[in-house]
Protein backbone atom coordinates (compact mmCIF):
# COMPACT_ATOMS: atom_id res chain seq x y z
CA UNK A 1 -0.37 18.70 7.60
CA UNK A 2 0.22 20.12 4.07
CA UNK A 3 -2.37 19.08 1.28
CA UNK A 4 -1.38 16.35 -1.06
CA UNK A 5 1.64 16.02 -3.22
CA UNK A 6 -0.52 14.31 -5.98
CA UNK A 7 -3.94 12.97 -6.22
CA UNK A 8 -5.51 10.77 -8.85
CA UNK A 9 -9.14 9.75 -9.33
CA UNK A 10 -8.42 6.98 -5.89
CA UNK A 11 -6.03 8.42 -3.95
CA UNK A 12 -4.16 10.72 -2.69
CA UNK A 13 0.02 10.61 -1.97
CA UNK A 14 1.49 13.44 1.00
CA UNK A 15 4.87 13.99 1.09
CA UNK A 16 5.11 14.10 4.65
CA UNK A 17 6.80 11.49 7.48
CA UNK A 18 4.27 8.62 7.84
CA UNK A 19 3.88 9.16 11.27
CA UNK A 20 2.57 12.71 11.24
CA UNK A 21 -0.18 11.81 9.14
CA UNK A 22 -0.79 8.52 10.89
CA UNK A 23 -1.00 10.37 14.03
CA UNK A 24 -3.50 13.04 12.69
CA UNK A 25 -5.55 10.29 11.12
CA UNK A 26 -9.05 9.10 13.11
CA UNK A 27 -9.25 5.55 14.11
CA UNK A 28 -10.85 3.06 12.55
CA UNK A 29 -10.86 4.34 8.92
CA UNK A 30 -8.74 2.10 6.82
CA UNK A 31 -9.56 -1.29 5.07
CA UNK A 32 -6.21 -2.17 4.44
CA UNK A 33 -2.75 -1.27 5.16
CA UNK A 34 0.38 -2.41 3.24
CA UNK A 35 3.97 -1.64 4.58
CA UNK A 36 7.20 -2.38 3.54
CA UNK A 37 9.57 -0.13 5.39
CA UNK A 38 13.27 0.36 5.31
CA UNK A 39 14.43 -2.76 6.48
CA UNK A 40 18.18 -0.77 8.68
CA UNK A 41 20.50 -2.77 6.80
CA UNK A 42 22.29 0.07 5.32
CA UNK A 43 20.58 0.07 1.95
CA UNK A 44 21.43 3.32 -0.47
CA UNK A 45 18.00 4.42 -1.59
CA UNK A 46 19.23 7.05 -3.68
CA UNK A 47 17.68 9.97 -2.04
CA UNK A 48 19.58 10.67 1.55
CA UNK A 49 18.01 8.35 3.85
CA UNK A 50 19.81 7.10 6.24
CA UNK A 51 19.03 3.59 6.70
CA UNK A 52 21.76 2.46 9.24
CA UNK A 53 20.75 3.32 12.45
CA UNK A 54 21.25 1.90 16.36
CA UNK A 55 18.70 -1.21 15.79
CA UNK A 56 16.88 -0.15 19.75
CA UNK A 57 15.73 3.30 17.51
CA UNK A 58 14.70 1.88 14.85
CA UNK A 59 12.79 -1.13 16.49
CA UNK A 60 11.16 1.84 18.90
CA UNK A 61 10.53 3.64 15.51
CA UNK A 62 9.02 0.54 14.26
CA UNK A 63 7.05 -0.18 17.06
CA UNK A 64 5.54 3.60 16.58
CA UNK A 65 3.84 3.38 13.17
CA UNK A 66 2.79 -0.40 14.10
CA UNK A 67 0.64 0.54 16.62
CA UNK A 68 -0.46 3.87 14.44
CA UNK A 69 -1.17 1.58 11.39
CA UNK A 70 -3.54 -0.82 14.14
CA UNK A 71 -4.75 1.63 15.54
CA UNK A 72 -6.49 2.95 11.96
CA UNK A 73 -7.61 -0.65 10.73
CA UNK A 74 -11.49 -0.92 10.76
CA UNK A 75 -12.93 -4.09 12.86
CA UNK A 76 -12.37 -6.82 10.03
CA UNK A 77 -9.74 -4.79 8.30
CA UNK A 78 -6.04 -6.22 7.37
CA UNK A 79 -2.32 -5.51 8.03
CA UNK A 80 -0.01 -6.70 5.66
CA UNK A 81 4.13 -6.08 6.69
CA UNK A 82 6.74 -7.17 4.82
CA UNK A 83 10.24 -7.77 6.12
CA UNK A 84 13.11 -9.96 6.40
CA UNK A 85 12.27 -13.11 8.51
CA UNK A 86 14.61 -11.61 11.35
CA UNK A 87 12.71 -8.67 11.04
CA UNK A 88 9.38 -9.84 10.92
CA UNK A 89 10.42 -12.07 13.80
CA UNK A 90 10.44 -8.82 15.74
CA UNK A 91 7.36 -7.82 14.29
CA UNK A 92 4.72 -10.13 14.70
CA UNK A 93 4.94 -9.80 18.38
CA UNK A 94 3.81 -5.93 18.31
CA UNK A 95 1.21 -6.70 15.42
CA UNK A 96 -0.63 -9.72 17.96
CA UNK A 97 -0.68 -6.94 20.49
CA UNK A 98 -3.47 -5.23 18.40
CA UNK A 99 -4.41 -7.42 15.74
CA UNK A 100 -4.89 -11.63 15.17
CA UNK A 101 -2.19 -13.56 13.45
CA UNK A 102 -3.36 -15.32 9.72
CA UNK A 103 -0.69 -16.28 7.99
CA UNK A 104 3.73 -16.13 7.32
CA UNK A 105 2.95 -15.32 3.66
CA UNK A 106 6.40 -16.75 2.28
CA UNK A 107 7.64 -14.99 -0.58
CA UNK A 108 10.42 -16.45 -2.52
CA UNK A 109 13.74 -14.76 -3.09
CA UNK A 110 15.61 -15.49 -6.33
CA UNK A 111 19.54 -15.16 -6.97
CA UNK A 112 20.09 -14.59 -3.18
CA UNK A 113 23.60 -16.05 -2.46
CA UNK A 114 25.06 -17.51 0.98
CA UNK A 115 25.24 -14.94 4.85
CA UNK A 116 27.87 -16.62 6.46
CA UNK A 117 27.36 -19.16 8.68
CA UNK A 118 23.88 -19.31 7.55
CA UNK A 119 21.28 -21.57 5.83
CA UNK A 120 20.63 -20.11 2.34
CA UNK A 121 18.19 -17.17 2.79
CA UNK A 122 15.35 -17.93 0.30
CA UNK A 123 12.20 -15.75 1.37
CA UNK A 124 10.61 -12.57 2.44
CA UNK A 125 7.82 -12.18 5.38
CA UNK A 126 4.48 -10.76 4.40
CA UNK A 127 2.61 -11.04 7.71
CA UNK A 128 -1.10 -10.71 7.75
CA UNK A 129 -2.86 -10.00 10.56
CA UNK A 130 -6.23 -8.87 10.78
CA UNK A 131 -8.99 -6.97 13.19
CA UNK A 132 -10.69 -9.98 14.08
CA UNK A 133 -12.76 -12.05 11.63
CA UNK A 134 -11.98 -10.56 8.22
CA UNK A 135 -14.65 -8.18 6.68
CA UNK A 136 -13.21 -9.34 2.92
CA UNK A 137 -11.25 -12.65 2.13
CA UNK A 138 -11.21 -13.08 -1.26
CA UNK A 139 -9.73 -16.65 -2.25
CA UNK A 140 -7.30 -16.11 -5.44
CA UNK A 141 -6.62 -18.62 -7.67
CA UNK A 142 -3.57 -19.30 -9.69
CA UNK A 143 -2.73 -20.89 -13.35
CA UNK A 144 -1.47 -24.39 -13.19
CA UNK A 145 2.00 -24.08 -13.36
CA UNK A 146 3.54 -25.80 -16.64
CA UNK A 147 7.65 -26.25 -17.33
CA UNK A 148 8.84 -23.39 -19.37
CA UNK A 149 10.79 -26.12 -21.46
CA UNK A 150 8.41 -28.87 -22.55
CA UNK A 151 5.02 -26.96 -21.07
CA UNK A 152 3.52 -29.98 -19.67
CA UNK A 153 1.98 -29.59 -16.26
CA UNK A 154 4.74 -29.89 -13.48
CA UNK A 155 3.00 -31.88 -10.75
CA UNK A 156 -0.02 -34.16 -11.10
CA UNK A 157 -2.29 -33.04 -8.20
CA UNK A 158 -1.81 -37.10 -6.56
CA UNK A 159 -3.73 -38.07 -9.66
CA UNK A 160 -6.72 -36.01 -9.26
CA UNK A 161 -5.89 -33.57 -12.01
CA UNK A 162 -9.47 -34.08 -13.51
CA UNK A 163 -10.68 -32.36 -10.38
CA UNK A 164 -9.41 -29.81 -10.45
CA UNK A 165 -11.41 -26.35 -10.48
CA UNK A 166 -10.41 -24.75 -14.26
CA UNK A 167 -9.87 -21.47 -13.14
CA UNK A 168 -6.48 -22.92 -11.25
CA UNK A 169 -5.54 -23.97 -7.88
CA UNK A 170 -5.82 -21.96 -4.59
CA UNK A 171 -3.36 -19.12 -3.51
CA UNK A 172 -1.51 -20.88 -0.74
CA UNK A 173 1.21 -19.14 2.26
CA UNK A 174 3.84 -19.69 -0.38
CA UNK A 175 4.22 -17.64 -3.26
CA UNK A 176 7.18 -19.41 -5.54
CA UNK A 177 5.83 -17.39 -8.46
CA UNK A 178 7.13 -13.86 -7.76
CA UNK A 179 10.22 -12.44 -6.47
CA UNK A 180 10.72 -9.45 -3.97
CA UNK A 181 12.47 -6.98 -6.40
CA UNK A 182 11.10 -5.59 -9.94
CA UNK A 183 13.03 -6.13 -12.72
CA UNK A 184 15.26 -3.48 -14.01
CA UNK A 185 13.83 -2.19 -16.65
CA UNK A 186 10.15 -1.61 -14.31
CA UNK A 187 11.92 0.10 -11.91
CA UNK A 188 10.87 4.05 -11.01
CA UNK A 189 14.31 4.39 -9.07
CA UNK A 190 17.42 3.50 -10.96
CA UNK A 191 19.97 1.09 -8.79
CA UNK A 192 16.96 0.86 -6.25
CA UNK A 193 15.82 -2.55 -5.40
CA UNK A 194 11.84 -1.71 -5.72
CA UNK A 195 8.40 -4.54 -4.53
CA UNK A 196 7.38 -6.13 -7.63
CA UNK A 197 3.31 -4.78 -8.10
CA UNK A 198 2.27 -8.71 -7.36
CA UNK A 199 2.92 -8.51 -3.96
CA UNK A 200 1.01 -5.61 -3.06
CA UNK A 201 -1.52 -6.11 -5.39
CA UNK A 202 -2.54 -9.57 -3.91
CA UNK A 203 -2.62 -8.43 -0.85
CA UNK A 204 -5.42 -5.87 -1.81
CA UNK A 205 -7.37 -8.44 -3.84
CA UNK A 206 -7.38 -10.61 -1.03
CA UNK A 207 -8.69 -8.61 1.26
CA UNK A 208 -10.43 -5.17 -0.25
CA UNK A 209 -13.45 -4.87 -2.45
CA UNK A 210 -13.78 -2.08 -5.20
CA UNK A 211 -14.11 1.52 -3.46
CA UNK A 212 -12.27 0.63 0.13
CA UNK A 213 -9.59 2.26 1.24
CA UNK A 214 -6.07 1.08 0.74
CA UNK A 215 -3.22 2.80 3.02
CA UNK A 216 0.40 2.84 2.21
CA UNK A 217 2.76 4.00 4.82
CA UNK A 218 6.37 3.82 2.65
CA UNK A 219 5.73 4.80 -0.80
CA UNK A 220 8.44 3.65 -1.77
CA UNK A 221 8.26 3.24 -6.34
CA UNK A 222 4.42 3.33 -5.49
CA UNK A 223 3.97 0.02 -6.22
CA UNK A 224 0.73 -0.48 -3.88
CA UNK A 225 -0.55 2.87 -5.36
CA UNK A 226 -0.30 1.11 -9.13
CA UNK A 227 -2.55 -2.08 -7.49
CA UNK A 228 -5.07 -0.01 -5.84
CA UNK A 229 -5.56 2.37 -8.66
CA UNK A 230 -5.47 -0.82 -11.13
CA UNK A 231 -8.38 -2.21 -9.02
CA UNK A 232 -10.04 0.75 -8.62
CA UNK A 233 -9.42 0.40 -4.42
CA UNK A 234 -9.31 4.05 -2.77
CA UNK A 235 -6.03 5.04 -1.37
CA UNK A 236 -3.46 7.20 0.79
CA UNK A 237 -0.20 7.25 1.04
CA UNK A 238 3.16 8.89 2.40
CA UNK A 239 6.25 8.88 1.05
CA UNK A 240 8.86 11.34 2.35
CA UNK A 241 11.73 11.03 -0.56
CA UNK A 242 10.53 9.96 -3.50
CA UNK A 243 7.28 11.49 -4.02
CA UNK A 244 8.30 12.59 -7.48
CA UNK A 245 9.04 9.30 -8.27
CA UNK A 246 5.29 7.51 -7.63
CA UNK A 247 4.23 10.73 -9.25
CA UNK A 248 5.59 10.01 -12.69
CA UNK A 249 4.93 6.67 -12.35
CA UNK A 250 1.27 6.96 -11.67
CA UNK A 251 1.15 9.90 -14.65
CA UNK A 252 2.67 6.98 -16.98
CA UNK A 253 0.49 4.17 -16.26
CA UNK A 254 -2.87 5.98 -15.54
CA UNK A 255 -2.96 9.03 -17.63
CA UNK A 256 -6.53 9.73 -17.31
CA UNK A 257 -6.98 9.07 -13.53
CA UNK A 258 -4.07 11.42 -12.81
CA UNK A 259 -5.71 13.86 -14.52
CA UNK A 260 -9.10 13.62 -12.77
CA UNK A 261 -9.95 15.40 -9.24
CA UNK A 262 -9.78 13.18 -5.83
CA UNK A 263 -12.61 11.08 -6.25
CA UNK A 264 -13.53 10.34 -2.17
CA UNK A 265 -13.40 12.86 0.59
CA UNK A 266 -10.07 12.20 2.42
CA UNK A 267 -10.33 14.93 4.89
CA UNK A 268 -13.32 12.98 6.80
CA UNK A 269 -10.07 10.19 7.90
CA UNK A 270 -8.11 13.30 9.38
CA UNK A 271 -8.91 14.62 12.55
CA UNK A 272 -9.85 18.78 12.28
CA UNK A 273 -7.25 20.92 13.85
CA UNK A 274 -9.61 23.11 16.24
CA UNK A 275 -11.56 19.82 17.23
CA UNK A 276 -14.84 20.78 16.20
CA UNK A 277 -18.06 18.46 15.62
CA UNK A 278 -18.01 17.65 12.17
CA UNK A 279 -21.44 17.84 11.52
CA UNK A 280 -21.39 21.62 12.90
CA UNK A 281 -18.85 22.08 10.28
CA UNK A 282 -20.73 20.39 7.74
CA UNK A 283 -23.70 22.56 8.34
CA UNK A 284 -21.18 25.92 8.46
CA UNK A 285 -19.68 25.08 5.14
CA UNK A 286 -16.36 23.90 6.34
CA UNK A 287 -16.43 20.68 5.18
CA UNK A 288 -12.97 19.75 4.55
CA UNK A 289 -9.91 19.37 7.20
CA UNK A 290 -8.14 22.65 8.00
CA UNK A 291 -4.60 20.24 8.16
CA UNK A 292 -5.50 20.09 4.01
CA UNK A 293 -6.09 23.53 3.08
CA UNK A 294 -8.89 22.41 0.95
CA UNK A 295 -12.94 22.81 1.34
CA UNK A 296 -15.81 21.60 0.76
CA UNK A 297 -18.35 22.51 -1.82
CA UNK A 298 -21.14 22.29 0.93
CA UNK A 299 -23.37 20.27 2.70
CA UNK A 300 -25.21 18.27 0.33
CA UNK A 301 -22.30 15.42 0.89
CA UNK A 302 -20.97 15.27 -2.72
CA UNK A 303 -17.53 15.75 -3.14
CA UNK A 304 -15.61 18.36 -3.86
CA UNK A 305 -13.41 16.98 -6.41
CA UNK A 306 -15.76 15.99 -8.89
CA UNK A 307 -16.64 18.05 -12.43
CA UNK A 308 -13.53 20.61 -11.48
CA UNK A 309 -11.28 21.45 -14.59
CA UNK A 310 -9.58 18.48 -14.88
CA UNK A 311 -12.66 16.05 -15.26
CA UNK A 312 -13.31 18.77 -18.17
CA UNK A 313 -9.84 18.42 -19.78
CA UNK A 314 -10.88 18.19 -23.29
CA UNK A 315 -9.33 14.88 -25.06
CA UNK A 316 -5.71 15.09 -26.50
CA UNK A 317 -4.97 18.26 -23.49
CA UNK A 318 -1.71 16.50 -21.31
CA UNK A 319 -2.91 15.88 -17.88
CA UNK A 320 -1.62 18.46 -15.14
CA UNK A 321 1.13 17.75 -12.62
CA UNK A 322 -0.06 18.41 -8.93
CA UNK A 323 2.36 19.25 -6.53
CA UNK A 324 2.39 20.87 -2.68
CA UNK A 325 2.40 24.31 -2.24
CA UNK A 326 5.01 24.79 0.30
């Protein structure tokens, strides 16, 4: 596998197919994964990928990076997919082969308009299944939602208002408050419907803490990558089009982490290409996945990204742009 496209002070983003670095990946390793694949509806990403495809491939394609993306979870770690309810229909059957069901996160759709001779489609999947009891369950609490006309409350809580914990009321399975696309003017991808950074980004709060490791299959705009950076969650990626994309975007909203040195040592998730023990190649100086291209500084366990030229840029310098050496 090549080294990264881009790093930034929490993760690191390869421009490679998802499954080759899913397959070269140990098990066991992740916290959390977030997905939101192409959904084989014949969408125009803007970059050459054909999304129209017999539906058996694509299901056995699906099925592929499923199991991959169990297969990496830690024991209390959690899978979040999102997908159309015919999709995720389709889904949840391979996730409870691996993983325990928690919730049909509902997220609403705005502006959707009549299928045919069907009901009025008015939400997205996010299924969340975890590896057994979760490690981290944060509960997230929302503001009280008020009218946008008159701002007075909108529902009265069956008169218990006064009750009611300040800090807001409890996340629930149905998340009215978001839609599934960003708004135009957010979006990295002209005329390319991208995940709003809410969706994502409670999934992470919910179930990471600061410093585990967050692991987005589709890149997509890099929405997940904003969250876990913004949270200060590690994270890897893949993205095989648009790599250029999540790079600019990640250079625009976090200046100085894209211009500081991988701050975790991502080569310990990857299996080594000749095999070997790792602590014999600890103790030899190797440190660092031949599949990367990188090494280690040595033994003593600290990383090799830290206090290299970019932690030293002096203030005012423009960050640098890291890109694979092909």
């Amino acid at each position: 596998m090549n080294p990264p496209f881009l790093t930034t002070s929490h993760g690191a983003l390869f421009a490679t197919d998802c499954l080759e670095a899913l397959r070269a990946m140990h098990s066991g390793v992740v916290d959390t994964v977030f997905a939101d694949p192409p959904f084989n509806i014949g969408k125009d990403y803007k970059n050459g990928y054909n999304d129209r495809v017999a539906q058996s491939d694509y299901l056995s394609w699906c099925r592929e990076w499923i199991e991959e993306c169990c297969r990496v979870i830690k024991p209390g770690g959690a899978f979040f997919l999102y997908a159309t309810p015919e999709l995720a229909v389709r889904f949840a059957p391979m996730l409870g082969e691996h993983l325990d069901f928690r919730h049909w996160i509902a997220v609403t759709m705005k502006g959707t308009f009549p299928r045919g001779r069907k009901l009025y489609p008015a939400h997205y999947a996010l299924l969340y299944y975890t590896r057994g009891i979760p490690r981290v369950f944060n509960k997230l609490r929302l503001p009280i939602e008020t009218c946008r006309h008159c701002g007075k409350e909108i529902r009265d809580y069956g008169g218990h208002r006064d009750k009611m914990n300040p800090e807001g009321v409890n996340l629930s399975d149905v998340w009215t408050d978001t839609s599934p696309n960003r708004h135009r003017k957010f979006k990295v991808r002209p005329g390319v419907n991208e995940l709003k950074l809410v969706i994502p980004e409670r999934a992470i709060l919910i179930s990471t803490e600061p410093g585990d490791l967050v692991f987005d299959p589709f890149g997509g705009g890099g929405s997940t990558y904003q969250a876990a950076e913004k949270h200060r969650r590690n994270w890897i990626g893949t993205e095989l089009y648009d790599a250029a994309h999540i790079q600019k975007r990640l250079e625009e909203e976090f200046c100085f982490s894209a211009a500081q040195e991988l701050g975790f040592d991502f080569s310990e998730l990857f299996t080594h290409e000749n095999h070997q023990d790792q602590v014999l190649r600890r103790i030899q100086g190797e440190g660092l996945s031949a599949r990367t291209g990188l090494r280690l500084s040595g033994a003593s366990g600290r990383s090799p990204f830290h206090g290299g030229p970019c932690a030293r840029r002096k203030a005012g310098e423009p960050a640098r742009r890291r890109a694979a050496t092909n």
